[in-house]
ModelCIF file with pLDDT and N, C-alpha, C, O atoms, coordinates in Angstrom:
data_MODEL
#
_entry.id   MODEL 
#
_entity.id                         1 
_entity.type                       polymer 
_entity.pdbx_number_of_molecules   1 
#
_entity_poly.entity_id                      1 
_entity_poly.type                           'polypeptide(L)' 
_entity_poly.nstd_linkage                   no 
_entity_poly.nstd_monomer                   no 
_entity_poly.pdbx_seq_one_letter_code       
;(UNK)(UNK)(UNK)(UNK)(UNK)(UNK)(UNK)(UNK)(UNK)(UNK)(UNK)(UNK)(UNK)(UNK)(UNK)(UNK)
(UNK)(UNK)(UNK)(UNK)(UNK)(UNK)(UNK)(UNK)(UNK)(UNK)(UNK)(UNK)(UNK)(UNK)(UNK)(UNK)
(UNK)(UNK)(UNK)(UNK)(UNK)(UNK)(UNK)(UNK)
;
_entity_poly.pdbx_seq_one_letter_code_can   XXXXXXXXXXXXXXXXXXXXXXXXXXXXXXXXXXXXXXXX 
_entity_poly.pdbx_strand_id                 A 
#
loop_
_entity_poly_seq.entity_id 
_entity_poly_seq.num 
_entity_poly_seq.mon_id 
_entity_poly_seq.hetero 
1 1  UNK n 
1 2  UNK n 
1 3  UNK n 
1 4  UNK n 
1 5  UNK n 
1 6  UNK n 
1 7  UNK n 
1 8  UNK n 
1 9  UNK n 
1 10 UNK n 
1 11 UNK n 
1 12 UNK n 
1 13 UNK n 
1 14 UNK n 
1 15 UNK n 
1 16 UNK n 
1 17 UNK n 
1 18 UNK n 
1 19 UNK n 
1 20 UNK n 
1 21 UNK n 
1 22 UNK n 
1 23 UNK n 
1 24 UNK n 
1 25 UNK n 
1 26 UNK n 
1 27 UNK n 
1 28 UNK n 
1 29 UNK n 
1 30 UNK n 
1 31 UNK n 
1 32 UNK n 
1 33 UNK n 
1 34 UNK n 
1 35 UNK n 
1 36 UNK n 
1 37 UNK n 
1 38 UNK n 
1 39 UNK n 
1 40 UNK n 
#
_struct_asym.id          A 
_struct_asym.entity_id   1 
#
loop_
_ma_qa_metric.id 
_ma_qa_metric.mode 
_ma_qa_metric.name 
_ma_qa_metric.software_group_id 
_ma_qa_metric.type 
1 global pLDDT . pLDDT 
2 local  pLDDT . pLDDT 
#
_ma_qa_metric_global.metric_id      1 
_ma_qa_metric_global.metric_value   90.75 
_ma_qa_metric_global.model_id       1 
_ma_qa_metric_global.ordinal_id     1 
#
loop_
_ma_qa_metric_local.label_asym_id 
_ma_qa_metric_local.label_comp_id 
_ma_qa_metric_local.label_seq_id 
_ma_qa_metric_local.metric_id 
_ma_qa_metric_local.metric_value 
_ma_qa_metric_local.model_id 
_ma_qa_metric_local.ordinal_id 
A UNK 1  2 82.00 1 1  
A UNK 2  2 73.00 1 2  
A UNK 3  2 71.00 1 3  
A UNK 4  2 71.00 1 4  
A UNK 5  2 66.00 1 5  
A UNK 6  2 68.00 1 6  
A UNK 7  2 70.00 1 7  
A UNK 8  2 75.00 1 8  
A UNK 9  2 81.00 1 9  
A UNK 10 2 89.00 1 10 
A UNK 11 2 93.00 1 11 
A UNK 12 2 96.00 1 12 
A UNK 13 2 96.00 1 13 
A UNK 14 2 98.00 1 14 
A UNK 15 2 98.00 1 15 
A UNK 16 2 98.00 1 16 
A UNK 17 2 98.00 1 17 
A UNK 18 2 98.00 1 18 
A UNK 19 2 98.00 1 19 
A UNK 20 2 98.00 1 20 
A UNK 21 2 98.00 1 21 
A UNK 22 2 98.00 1 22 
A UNK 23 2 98.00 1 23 
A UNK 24 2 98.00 1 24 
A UNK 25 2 97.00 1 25 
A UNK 26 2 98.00 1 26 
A UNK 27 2 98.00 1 27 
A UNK 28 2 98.00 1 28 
A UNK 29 2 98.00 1 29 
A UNK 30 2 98.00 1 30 
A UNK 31 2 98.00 1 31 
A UNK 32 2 98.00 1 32 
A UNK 33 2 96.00 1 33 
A UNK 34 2 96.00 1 34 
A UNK 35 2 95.00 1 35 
A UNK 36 2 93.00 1 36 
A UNK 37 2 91.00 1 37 
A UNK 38 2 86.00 1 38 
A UNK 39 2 90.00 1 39 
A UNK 40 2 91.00 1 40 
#
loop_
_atom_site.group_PDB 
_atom_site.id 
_atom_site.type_symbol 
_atom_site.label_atom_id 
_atom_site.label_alt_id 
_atom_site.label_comp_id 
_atom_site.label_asym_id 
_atom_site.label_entity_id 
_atom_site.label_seq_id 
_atom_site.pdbx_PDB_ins_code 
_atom_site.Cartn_x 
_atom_site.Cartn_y 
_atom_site.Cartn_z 
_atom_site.occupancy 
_atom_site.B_iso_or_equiv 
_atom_site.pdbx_formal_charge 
_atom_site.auth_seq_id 
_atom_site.auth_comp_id 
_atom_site.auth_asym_id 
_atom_site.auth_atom_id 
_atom_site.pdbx_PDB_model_num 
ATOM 1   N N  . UNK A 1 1  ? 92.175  103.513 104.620 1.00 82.00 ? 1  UNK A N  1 
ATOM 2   C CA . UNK A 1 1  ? 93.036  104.636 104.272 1.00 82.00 ? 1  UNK A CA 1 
ATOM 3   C C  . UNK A 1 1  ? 92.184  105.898 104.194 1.00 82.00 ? 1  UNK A C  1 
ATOM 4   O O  . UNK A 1 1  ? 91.156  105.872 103.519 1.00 82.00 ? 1  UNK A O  1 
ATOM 5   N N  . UNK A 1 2  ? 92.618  107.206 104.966 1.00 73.00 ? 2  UNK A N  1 
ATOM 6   C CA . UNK A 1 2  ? 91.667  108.179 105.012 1.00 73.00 ? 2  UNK A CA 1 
ATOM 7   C C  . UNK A 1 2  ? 92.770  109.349 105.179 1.00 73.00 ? 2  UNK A C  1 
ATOM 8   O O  . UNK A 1 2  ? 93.891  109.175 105.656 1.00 73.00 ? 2  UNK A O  1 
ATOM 9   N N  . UNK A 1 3  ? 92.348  110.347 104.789 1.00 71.00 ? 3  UNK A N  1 
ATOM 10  C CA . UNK A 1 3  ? 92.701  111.543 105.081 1.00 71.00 ? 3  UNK A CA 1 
ATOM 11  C C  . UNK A 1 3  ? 92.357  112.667 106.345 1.00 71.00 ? 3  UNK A C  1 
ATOM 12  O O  . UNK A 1 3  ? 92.493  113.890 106.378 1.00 71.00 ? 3  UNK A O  1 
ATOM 13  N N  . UNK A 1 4  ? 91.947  111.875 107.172 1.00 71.00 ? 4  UNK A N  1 
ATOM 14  C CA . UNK A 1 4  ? 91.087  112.812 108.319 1.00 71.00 ? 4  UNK A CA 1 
ATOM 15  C C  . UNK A 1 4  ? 91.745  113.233 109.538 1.00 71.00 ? 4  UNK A C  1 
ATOM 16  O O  . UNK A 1 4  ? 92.856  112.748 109.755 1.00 71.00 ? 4  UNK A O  1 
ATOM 17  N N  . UNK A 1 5  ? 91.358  113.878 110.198 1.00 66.00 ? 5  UNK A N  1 
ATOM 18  C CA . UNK A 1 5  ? 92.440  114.432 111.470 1.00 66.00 ? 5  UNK A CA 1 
ATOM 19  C C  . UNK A 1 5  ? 91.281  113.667 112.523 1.00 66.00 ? 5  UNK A C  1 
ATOM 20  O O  . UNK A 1 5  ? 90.065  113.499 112.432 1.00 66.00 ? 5  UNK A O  1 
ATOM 21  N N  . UNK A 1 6  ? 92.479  113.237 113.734 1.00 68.00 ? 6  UNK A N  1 
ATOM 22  C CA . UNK A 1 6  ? 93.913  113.627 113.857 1.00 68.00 ? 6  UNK A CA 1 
ATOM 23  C C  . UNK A 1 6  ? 94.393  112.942 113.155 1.00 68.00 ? 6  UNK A C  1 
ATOM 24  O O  . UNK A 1 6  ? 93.632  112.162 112.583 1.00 68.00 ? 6  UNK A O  1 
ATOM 25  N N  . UNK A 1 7  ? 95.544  112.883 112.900 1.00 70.00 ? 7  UNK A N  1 
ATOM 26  C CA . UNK A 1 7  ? 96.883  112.497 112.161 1.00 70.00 ? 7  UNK A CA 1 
ATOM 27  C C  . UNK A 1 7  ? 97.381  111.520 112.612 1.00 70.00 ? 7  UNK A C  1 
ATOM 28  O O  . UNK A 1 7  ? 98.175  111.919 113.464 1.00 70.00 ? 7  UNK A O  1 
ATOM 29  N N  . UNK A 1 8  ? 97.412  110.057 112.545 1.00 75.00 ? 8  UNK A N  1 
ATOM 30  C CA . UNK A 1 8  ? 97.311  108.674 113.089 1.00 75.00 ? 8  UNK A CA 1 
ATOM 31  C C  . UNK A 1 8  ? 99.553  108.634 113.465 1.00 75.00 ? 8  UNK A C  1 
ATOM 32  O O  . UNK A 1 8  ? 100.299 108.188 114.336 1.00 75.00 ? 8  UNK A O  1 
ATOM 33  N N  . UNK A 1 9  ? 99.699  109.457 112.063 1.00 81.00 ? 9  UNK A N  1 
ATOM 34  C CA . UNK A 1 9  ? 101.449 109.083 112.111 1.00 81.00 ? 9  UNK A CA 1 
ATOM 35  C C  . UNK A 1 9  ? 101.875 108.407 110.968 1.00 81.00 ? 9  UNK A C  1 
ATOM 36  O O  . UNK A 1 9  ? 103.050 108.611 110.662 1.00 81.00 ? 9  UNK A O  1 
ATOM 37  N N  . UNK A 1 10 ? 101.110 107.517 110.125 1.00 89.00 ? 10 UNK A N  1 
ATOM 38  C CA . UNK A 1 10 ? 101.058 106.367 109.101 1.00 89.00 ? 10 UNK A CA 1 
ATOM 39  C C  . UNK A 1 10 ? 100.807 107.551 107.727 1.00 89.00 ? 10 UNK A C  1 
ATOM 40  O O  . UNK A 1 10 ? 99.812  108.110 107.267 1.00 89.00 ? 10 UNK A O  1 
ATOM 41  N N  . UNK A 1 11 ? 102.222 107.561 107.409 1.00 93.00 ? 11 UNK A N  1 
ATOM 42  C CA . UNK A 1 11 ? 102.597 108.467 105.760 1.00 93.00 ? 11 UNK A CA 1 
ATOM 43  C C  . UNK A 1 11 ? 102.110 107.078 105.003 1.00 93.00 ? 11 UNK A C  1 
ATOM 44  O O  . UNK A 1 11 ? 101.200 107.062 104.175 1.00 93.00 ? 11 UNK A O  1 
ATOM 45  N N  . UNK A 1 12 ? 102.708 106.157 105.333 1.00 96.00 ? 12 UNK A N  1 
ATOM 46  C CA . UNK A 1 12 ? 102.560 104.825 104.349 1.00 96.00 ? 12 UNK A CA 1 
ATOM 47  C C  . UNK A 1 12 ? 101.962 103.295 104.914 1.00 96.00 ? 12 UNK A C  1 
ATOM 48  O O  . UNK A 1 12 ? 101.980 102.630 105.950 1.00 96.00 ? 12 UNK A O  1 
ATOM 49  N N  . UNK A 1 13 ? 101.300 103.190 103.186 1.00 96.00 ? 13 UNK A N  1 
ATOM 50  C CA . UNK A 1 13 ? 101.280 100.983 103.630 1.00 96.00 ? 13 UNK A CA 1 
ATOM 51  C C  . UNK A 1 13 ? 101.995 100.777 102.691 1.00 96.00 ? 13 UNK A C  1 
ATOM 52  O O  . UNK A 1 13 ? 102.407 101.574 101.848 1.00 96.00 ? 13 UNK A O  1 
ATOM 53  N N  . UNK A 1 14 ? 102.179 99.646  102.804 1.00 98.00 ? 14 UNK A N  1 
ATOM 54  C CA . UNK A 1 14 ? 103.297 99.291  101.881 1.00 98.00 ? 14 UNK A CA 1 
ATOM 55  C C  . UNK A 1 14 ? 103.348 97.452  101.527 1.00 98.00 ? 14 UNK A C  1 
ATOM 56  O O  . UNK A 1 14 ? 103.715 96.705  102.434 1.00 98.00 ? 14 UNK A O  1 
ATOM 57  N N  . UNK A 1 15 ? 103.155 97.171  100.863 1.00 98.00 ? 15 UNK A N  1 
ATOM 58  C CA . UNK A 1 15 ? 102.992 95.787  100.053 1.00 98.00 ? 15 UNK A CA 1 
ATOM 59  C C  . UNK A 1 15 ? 104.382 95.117  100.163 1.00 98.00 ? 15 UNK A C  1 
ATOM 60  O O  . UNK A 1 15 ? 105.364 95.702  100.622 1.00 98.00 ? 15 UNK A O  1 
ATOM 61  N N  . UNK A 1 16 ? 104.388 93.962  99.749  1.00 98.00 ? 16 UNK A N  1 
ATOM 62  C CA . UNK A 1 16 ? 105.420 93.102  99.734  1.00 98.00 ? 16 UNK A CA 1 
ATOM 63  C C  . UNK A 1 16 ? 106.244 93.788  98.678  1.00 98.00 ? 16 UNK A C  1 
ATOM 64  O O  . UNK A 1 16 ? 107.449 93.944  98.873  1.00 98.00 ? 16 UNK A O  1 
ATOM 65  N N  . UNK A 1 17 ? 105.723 94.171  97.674  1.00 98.00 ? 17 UNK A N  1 
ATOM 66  C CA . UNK A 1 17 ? 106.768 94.212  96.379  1.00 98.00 ? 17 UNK A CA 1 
ATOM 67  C C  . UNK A 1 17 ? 107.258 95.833  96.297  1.00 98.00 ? 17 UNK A C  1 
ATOM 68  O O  . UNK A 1 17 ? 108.135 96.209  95.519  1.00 98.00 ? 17 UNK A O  1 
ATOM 69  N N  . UNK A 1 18 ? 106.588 96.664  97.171  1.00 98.00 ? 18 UNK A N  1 
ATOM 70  C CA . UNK A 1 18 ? 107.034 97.860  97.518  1.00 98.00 ? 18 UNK A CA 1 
ATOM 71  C C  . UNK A 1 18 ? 108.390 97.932  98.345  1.00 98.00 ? 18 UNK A C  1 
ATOM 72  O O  . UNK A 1 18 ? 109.354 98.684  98.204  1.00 98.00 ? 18 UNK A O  1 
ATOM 73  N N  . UNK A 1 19 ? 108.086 96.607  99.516  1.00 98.00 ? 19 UNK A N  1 
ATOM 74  C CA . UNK A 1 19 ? 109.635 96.585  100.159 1.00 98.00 ? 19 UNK A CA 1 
ATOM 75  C C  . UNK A 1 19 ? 110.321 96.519  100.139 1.00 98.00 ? 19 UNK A C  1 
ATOM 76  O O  . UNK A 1 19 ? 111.260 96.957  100.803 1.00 98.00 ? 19 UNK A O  1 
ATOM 77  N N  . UNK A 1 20 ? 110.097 95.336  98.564  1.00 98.00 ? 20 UNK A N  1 
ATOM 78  C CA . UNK A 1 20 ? 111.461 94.450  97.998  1.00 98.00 ? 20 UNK A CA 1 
ATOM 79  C C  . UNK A 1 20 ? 111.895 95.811  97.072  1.00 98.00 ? 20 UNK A C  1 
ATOM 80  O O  . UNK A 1 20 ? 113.115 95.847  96.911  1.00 98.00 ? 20 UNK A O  1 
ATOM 81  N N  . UNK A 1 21 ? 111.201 96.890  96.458  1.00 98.00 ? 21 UNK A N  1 
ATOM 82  C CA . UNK A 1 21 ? 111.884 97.499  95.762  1.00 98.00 ? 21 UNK A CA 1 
ATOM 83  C C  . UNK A 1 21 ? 112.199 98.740  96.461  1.00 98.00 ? 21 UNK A C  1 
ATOM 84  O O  . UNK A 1 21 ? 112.717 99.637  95.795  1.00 98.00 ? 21 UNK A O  1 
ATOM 85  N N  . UNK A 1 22 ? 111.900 98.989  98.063  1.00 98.00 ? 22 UNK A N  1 
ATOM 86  C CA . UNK A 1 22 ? 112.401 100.148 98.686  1.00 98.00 ? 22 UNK A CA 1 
ATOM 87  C C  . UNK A 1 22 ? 113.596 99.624  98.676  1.00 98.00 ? 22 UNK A C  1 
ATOM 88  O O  . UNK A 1 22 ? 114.553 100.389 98.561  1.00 98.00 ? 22 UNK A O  1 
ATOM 89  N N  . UNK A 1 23 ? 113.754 98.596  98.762  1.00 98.00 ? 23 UNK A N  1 
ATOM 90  C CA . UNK A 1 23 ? 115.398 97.959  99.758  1.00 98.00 ? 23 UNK A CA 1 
ATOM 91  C C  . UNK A 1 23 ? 116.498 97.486  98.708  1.00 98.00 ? 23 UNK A C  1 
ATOM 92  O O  . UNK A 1 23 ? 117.646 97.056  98.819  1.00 98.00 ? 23 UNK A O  1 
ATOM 93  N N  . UNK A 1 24 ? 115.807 97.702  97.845  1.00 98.00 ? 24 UNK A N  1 
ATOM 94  C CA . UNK A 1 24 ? 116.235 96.792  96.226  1.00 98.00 ? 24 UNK A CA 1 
ATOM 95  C C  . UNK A 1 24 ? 118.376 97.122  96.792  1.00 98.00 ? 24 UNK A C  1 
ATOM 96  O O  . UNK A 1 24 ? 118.654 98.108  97.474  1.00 98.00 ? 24 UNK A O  1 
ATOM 97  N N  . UNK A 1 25 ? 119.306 96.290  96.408  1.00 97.00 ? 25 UNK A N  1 
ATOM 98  C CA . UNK A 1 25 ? 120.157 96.910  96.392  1.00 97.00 ? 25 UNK A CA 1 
ATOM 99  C C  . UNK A 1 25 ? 121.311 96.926  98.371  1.00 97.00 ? 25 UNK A C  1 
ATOM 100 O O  . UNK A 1 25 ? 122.463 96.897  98.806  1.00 97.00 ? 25 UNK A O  1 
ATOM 101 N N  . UNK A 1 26 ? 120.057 96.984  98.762  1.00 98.00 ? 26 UNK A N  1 
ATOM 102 C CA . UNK A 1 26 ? 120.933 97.145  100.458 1.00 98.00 ? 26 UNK A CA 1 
ATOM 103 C C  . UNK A 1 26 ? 120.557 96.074  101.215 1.00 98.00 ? 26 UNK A C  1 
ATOM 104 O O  . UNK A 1 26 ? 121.305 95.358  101.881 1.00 98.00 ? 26 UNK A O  1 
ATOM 105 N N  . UNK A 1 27 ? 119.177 95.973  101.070 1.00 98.00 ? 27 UNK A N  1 
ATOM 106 C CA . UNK A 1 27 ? 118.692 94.326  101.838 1.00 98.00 ? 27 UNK A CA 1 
ATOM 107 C C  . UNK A 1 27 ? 118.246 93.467  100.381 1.00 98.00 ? 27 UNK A C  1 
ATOM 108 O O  . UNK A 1 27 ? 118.216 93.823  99.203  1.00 98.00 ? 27 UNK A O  1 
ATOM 109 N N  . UNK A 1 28 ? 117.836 91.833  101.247 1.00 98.00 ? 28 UNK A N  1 
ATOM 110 C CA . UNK A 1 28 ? 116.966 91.430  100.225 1.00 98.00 ? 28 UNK A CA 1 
ATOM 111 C C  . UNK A 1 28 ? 116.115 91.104  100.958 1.00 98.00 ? 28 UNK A C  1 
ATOM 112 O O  . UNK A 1 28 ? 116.436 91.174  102.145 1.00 98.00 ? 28 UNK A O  1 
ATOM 113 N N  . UNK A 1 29 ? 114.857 90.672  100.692 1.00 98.00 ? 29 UNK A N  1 
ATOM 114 C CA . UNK A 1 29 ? 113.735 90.459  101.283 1.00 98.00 ? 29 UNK A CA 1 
ATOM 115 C C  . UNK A 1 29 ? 113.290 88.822  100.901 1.00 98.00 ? 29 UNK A C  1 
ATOM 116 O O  . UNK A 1 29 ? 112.789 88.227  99.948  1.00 98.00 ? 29 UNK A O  1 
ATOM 117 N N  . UNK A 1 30 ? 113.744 88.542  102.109 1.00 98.00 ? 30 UNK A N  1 
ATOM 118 C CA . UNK A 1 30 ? 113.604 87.053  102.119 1.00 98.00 ? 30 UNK A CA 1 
ATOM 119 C C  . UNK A 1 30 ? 112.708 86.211  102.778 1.00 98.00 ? 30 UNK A C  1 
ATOM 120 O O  . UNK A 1 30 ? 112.924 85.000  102.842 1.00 98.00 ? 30 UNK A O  1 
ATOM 121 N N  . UNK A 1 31 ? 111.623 86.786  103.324 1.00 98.00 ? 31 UNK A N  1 
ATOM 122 C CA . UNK A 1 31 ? 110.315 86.162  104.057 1.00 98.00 ? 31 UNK A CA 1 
ATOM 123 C C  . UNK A 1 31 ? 109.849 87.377  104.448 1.00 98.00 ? 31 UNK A C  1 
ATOM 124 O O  . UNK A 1 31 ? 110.373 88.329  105.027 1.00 98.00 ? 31 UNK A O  1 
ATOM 125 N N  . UNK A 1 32 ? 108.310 87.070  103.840 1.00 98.00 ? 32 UNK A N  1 
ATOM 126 C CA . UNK A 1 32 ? 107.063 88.117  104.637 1.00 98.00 ? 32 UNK A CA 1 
ATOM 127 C C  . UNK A 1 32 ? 106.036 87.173  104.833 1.00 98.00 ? 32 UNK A C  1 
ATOM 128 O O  . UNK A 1 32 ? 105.926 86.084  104.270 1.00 98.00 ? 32 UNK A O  1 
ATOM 129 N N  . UNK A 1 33 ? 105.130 87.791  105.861 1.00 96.00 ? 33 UNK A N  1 
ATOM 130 C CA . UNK A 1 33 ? 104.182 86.879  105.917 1.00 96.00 ? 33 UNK A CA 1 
ATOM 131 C C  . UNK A 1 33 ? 103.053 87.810  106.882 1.00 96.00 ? 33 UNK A C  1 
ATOM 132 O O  . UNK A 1 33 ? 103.216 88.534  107.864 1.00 96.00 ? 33 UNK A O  1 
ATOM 133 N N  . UNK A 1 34 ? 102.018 87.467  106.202 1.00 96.00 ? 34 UNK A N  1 
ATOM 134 C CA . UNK A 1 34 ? 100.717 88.280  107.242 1.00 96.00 ? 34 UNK A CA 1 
ATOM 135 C C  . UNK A 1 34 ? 100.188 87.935  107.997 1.00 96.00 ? 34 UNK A C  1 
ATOM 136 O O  . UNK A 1 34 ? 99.907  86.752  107.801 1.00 96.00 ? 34 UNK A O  1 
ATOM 137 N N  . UNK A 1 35 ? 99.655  88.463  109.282 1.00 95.00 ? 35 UNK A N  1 
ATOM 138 C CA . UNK A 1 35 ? 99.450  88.288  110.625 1.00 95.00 ? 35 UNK A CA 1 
ATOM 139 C C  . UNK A 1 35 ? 97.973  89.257  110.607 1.00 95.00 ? 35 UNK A C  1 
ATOM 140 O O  . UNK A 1 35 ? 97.760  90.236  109.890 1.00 95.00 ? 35 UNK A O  1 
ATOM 141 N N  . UNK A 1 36 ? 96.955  88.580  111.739 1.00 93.00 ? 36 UNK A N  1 
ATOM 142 C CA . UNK A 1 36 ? 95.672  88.699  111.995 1.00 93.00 ? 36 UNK A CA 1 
ATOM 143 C C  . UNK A 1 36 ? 95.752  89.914  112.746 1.00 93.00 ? 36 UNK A C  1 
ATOM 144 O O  . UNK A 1 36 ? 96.845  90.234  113.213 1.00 93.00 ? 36 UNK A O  1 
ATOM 145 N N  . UNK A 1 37 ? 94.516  90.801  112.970 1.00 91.00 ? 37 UNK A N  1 
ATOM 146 C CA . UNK A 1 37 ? 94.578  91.618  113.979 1.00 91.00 ? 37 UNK A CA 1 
ATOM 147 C C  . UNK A 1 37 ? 94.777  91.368  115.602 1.00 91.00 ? 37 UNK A C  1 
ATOM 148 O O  . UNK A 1 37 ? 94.019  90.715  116.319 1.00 91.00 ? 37 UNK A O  1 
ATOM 149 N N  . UNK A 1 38 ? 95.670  91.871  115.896 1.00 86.00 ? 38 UNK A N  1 
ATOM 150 C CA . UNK A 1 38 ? 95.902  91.923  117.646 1.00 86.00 ? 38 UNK A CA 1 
ATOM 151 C C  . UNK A 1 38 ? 96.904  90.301  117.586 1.00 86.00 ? 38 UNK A C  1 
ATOM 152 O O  . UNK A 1 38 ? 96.835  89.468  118.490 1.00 86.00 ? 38 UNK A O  1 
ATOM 153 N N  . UNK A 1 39 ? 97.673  90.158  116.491 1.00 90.00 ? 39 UNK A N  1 
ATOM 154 C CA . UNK A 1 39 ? 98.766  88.970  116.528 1.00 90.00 ? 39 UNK A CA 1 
ATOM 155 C C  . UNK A 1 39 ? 99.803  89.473  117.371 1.00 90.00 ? 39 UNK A C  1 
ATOM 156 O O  . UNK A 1 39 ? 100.178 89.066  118.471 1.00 90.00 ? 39 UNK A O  1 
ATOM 157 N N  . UNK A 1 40 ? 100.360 90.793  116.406 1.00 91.00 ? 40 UNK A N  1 
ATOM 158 C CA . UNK A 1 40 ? 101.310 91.442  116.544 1.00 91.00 ? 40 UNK A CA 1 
ATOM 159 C C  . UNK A 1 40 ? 100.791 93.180  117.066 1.00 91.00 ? 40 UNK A C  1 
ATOM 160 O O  . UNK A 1 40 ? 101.644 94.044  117.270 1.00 91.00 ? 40 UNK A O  1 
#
């Protein structure tokens, strides 16, 4: 996480329990799971 230019686009990271409480209410969050670099 850095502050440096250029400007990648990425305002946010965001954790499992950040999602469940962005969505709190409209979705539920029913499977996450983490993936290696160059998975996805």
């Amino acid at each position: 996480i850095h502050h440096e230019e250029p400007f990648d686009g990425h305002f946010w990271y965001f954790q499992p329990k950040s999602i469940e409480e962005l969505f709190k209410g409209q979705f539920k969050l029913v499977e996450y799971f983490h993936l290696g670099p160059r998975m996805v």
